[in-house]
Each structure stands twice: as C-alpha cells, then as structure tokens.
N, C-alpha and C. Protein backbone atom coordinates (compact mmCIF):
# COMPACT_ATOMS: atom_id res chain seq x y z
N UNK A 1 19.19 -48.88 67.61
CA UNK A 1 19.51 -47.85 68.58
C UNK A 1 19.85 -46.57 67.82
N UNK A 2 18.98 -45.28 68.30
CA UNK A 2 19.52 -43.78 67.89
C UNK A 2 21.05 -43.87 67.52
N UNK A 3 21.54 -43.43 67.18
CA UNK A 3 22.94 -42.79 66.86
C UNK A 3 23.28 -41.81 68.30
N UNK A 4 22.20 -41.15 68.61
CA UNK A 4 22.32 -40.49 69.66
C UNK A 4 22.36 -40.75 70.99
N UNK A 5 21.85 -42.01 71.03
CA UNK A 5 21.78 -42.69 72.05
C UNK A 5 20.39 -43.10 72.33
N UNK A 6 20.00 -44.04 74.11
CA UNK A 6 18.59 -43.96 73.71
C UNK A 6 18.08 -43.61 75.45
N UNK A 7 16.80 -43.34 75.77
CA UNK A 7 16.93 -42.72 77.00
C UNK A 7 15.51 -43.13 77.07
N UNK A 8 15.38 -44.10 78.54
CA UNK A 8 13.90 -44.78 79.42
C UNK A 8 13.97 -44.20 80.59
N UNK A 9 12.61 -43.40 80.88
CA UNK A 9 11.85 -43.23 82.23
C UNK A 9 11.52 -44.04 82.79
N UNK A 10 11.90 -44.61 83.67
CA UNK A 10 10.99 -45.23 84.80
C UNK A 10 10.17 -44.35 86.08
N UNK A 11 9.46 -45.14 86.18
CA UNK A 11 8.58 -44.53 87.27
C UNK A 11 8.80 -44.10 88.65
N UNK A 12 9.35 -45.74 89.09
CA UNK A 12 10.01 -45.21 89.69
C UNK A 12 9.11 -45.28 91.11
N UNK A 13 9.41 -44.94 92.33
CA UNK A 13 8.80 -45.25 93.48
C UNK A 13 8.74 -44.05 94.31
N UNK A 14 7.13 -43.42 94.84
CA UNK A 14 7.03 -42.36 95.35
C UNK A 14 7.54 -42.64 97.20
N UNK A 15 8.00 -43.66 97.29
CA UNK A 15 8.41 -43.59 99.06
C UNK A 15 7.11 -43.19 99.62
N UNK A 16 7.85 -43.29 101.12
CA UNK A 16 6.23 -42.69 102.08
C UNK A 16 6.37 -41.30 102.46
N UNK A 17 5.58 -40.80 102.48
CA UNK A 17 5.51 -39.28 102.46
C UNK A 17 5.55 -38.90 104.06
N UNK A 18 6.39 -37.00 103.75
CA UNK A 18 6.13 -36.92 105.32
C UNK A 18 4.35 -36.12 105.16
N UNK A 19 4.00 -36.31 106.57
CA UNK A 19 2.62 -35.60 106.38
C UNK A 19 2.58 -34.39 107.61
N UNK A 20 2.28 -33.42 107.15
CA UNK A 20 1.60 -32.51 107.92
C UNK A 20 -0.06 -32.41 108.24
N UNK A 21 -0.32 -31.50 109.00
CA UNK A 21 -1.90 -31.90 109.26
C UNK A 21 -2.63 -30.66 109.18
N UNK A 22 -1.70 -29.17 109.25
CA UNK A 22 -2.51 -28.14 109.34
C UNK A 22 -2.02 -27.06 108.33
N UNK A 23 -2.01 -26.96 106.99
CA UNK A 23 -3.40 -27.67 105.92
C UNK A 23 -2.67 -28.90 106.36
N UNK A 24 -3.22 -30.13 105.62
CA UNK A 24 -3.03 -31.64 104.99
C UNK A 24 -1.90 -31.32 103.96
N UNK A 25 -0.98 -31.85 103.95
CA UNK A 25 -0.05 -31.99 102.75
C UNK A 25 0.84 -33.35 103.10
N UNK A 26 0.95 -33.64 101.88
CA UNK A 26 2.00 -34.95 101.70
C UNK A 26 3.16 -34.29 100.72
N UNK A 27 4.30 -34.60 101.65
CA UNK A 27 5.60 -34.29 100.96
C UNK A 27 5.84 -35.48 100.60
N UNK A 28 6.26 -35.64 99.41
CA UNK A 28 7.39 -36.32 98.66
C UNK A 28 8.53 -36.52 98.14
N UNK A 29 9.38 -37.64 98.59
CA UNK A 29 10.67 -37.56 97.47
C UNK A 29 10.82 -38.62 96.37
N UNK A 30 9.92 -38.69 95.62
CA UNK A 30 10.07 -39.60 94.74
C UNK A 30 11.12 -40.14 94.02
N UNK A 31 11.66 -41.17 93.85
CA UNK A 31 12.74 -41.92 93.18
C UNK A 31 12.14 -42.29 91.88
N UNK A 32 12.83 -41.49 90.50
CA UNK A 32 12.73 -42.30 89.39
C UNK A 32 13.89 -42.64 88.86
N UNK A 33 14.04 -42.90 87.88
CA UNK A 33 15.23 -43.77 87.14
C UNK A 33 14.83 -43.26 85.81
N UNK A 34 16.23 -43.20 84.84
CA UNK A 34 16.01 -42.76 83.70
C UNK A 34 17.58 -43.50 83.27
N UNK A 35 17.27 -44.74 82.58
CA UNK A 35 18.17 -45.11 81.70
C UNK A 35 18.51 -44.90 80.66
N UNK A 36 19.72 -44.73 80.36
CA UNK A 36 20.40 -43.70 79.05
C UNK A 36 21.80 -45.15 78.33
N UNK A 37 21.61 -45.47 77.53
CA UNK A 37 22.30 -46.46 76.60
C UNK A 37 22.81 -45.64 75.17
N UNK A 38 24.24 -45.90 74.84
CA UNK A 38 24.37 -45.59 73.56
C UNK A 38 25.44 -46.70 73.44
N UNK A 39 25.93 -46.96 71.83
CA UNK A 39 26.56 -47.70 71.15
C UNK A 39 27.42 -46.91 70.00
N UNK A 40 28.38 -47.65 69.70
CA UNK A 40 29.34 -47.20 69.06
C UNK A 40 30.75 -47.17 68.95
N UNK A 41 31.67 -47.00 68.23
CA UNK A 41 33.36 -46.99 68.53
C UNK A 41 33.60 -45.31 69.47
N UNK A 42 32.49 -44.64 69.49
CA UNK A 42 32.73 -43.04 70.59
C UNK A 42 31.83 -42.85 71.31
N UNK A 43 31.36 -44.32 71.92
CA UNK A 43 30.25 -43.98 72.80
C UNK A 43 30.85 -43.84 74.33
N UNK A 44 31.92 -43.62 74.88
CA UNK A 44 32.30 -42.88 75.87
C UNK A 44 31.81 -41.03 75.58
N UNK A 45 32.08 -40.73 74.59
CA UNK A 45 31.74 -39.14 74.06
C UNK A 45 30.57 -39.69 74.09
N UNK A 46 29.77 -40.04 73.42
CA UNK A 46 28.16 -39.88 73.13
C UNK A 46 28.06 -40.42 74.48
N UNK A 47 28.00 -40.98 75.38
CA UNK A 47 27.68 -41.23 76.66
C UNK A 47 27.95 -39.96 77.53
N UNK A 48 29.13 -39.49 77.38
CA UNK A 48 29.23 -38.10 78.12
C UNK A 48 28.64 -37.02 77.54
N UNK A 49 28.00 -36.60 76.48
CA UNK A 49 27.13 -35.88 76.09
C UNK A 49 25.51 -35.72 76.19
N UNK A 50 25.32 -37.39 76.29
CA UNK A 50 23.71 -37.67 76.86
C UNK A 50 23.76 -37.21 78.08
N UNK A 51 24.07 -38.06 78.91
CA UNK A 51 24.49 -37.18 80.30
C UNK A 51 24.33 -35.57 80.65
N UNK A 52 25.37 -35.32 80.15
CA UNK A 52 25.30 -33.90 80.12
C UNK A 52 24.36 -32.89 79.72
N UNK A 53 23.35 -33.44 78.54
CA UNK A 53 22.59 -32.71 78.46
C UNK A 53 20.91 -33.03 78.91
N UNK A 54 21.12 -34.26 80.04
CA UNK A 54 19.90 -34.48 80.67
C UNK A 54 20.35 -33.80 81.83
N UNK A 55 21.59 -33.53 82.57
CA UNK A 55 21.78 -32.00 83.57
C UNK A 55 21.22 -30.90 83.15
N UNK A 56 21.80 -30.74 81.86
CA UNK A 56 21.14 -29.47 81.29
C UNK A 56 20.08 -29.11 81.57
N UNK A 57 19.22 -30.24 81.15
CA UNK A 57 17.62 -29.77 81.01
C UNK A 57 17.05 -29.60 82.47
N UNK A 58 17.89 -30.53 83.13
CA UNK A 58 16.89 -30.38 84.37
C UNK A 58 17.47 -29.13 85.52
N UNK A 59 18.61 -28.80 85.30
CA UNK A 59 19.42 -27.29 85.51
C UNK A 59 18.19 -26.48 85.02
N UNK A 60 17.86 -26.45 83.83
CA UNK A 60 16.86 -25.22 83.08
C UNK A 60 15.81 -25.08 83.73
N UNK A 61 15.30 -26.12 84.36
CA UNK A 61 13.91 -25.98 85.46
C UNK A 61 13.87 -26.75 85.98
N UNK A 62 13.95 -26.88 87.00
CA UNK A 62 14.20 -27.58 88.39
C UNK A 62 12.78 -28.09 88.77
N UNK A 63 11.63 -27.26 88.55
CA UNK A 63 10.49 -27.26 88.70
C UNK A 63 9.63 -28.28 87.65
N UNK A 64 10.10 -28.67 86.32
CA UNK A 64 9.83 -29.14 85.64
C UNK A 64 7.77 -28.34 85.51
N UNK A 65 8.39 -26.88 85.06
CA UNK A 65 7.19 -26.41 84.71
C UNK A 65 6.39 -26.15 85.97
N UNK A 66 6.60 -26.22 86.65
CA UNK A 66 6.06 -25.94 88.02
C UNK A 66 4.85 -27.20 88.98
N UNK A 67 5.58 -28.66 88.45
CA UNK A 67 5.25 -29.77 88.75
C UNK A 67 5.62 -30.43 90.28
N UNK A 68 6.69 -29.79 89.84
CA UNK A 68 7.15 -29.90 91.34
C UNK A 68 8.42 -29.03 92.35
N UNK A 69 8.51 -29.48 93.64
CA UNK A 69 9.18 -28.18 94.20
C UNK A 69 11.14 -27.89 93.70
N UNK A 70 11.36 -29.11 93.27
CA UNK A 70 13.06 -30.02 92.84
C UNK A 70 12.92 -30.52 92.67
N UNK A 71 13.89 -31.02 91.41
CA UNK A 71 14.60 -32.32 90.90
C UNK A 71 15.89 -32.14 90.72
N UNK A 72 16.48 -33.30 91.11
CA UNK A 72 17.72 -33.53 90.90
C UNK A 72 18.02 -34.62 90.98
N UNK A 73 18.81 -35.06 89.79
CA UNK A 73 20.06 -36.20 89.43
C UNK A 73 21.06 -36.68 90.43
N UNK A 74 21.31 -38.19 90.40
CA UNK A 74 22.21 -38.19 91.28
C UNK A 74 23.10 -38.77 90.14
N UNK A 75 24.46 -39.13 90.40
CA UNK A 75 25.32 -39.55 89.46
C UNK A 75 25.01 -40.92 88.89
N UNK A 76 25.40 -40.53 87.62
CA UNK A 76 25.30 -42.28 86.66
C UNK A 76 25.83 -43.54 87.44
N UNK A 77 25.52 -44.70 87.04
CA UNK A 77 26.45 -45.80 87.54
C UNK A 77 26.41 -46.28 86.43
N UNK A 78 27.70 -45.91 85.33
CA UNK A 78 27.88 -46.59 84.11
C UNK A 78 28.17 -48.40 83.83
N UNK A 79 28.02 -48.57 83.10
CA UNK A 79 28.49 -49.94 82.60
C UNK A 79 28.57 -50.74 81.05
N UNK A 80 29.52 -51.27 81.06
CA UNK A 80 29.68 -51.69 79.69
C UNK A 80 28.82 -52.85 79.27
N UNK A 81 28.41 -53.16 78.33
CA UNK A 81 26.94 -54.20 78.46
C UNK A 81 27.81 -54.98 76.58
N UNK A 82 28.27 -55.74 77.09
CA UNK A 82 28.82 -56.90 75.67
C UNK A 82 27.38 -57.08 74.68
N UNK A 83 27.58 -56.65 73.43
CA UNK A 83 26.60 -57.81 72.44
C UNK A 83 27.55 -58.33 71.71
N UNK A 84 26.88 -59.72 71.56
CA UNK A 84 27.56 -60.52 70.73
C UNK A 84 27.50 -60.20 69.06
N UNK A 85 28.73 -59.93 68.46
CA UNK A 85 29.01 -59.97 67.22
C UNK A 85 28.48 -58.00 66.92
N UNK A 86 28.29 -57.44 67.90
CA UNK A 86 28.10 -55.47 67.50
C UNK A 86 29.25 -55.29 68.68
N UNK A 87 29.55 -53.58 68.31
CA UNK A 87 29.99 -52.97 69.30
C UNK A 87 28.75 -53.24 71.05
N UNK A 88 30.08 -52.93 72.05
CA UNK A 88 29.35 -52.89 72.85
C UNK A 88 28.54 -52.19 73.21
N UNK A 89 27.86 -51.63 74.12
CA UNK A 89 26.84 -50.63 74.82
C UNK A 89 27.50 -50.30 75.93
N UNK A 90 27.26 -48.53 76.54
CA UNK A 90 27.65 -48.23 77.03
C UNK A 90 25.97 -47.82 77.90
N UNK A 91 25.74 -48.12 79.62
CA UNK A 91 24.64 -47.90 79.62
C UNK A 91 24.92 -47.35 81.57
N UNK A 92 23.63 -46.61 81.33
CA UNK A 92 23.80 -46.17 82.97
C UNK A 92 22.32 -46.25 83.52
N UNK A 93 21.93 -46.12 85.00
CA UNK A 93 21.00 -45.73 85.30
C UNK A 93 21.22 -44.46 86.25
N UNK A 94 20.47 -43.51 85.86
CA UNK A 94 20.39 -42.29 86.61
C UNK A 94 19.58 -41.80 87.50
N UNK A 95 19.92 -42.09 88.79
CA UNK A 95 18.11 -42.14 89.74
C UNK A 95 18.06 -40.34 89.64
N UNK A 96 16.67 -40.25 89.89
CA UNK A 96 16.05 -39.13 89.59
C UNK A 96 15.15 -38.24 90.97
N UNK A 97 15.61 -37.62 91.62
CA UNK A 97 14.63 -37.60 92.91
C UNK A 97 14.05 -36.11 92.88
N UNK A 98 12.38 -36.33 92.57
CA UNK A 98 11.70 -35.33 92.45
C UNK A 98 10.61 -34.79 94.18
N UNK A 99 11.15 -33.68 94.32
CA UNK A 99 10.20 -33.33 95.67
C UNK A 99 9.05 -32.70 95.16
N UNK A 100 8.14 -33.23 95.90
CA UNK A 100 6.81 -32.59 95.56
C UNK A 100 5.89 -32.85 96.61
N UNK A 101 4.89 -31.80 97.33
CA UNK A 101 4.05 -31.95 97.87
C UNK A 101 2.48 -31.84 97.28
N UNK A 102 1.66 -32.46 97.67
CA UNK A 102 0.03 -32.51 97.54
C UNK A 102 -0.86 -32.69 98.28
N UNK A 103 -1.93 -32.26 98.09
CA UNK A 103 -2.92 -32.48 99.37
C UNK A 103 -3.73 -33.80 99.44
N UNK A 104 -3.73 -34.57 98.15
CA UNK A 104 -3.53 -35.56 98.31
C UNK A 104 -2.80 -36.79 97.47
N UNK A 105 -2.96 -38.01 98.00
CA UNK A 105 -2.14 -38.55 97.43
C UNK A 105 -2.03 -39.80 96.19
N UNK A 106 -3.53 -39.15 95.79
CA UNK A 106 -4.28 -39.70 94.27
C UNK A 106 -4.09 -38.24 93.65
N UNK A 107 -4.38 -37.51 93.57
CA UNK A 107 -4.26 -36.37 92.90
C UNK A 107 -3.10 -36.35 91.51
C-alpha cells in the first residue's frame, strides 16, 4: 500500500434515466463509488487528507472537463478493517453522483 494511501473507482451504476422527447435526451444520475484505504500509526491524518483532497479536485471542476453537468461526493462511511500481524487499515467508500445528460444512451 502507497504511503499515501490508495484510491479505486468503481463504476458504479447509471440508474434509469429521466427522458425527455423534444430533442431526445436522457438525464442521468449516475452512482459511482471510489474507495480510498490507507494504513499506518497516522492514518486517521492520512485518511483525512485523502479525503480532502478528492473534494478538492472535484470542487476544481464540477464538470470534470466538461463531461458532465455535476458531480458531487456524498460523505465517507469510514471503517477500521483489522490485518493480522500489520497496522490496521483505515478504509471508506465514497459514493460519487455524476449528472449527465445524452442523446443517447450508448454514446
């Protein structure tokens, strides 16, 4: 494991879209997940710093480049995760809900 910690995308599930008909568009609120794990005797600090600076980034563009219309984080649900014979792990999952519309829904 990083020193820094370590951080998984999931995909995550696009839900059912609302649809309009005049143009065609499919709105979305997609649910992803992005698990964030660190280890260590200061991984409360290194846990509150990963965190913090995956707000950051997604504070900096909301749009993620102009991918989509919002994103936003909802709060961690931390937890302590035992290994046998290391420090423990400190680990969260962070759902991720990105809005985005398209005209369609392979695109």
């Amino acid at each position: 494991m990083p020193a820094e910690g370590l951080l998984i995308l999931r995909d995550g599930e696009p839900g059912e879209p609302e649809v309009t008909l005049s143009p065609l568009a499919y709105h979305y609120q997609h649910r992803a997940e992005i698990e964030a794990v660190v280890q260590g005797p200061d991984r409360d600090v290194a846990f509150d710093t990963l965190t913090a600076s995956i707000g950051s980034a997604l504070a900096a563009d909301r749009t993620l480049g102009g991918l989509c219309d919002w994103v936003e984080a909802e709060a961690p649900r931390p937890v302590d995760l035992p290994v046998e014979g290391a420090a423990s792990l400190k680990a969260a999952v962070i759902p991720v809900v990105l809005h985005y519309s398209t005209a369609d829904p392979l695109a």
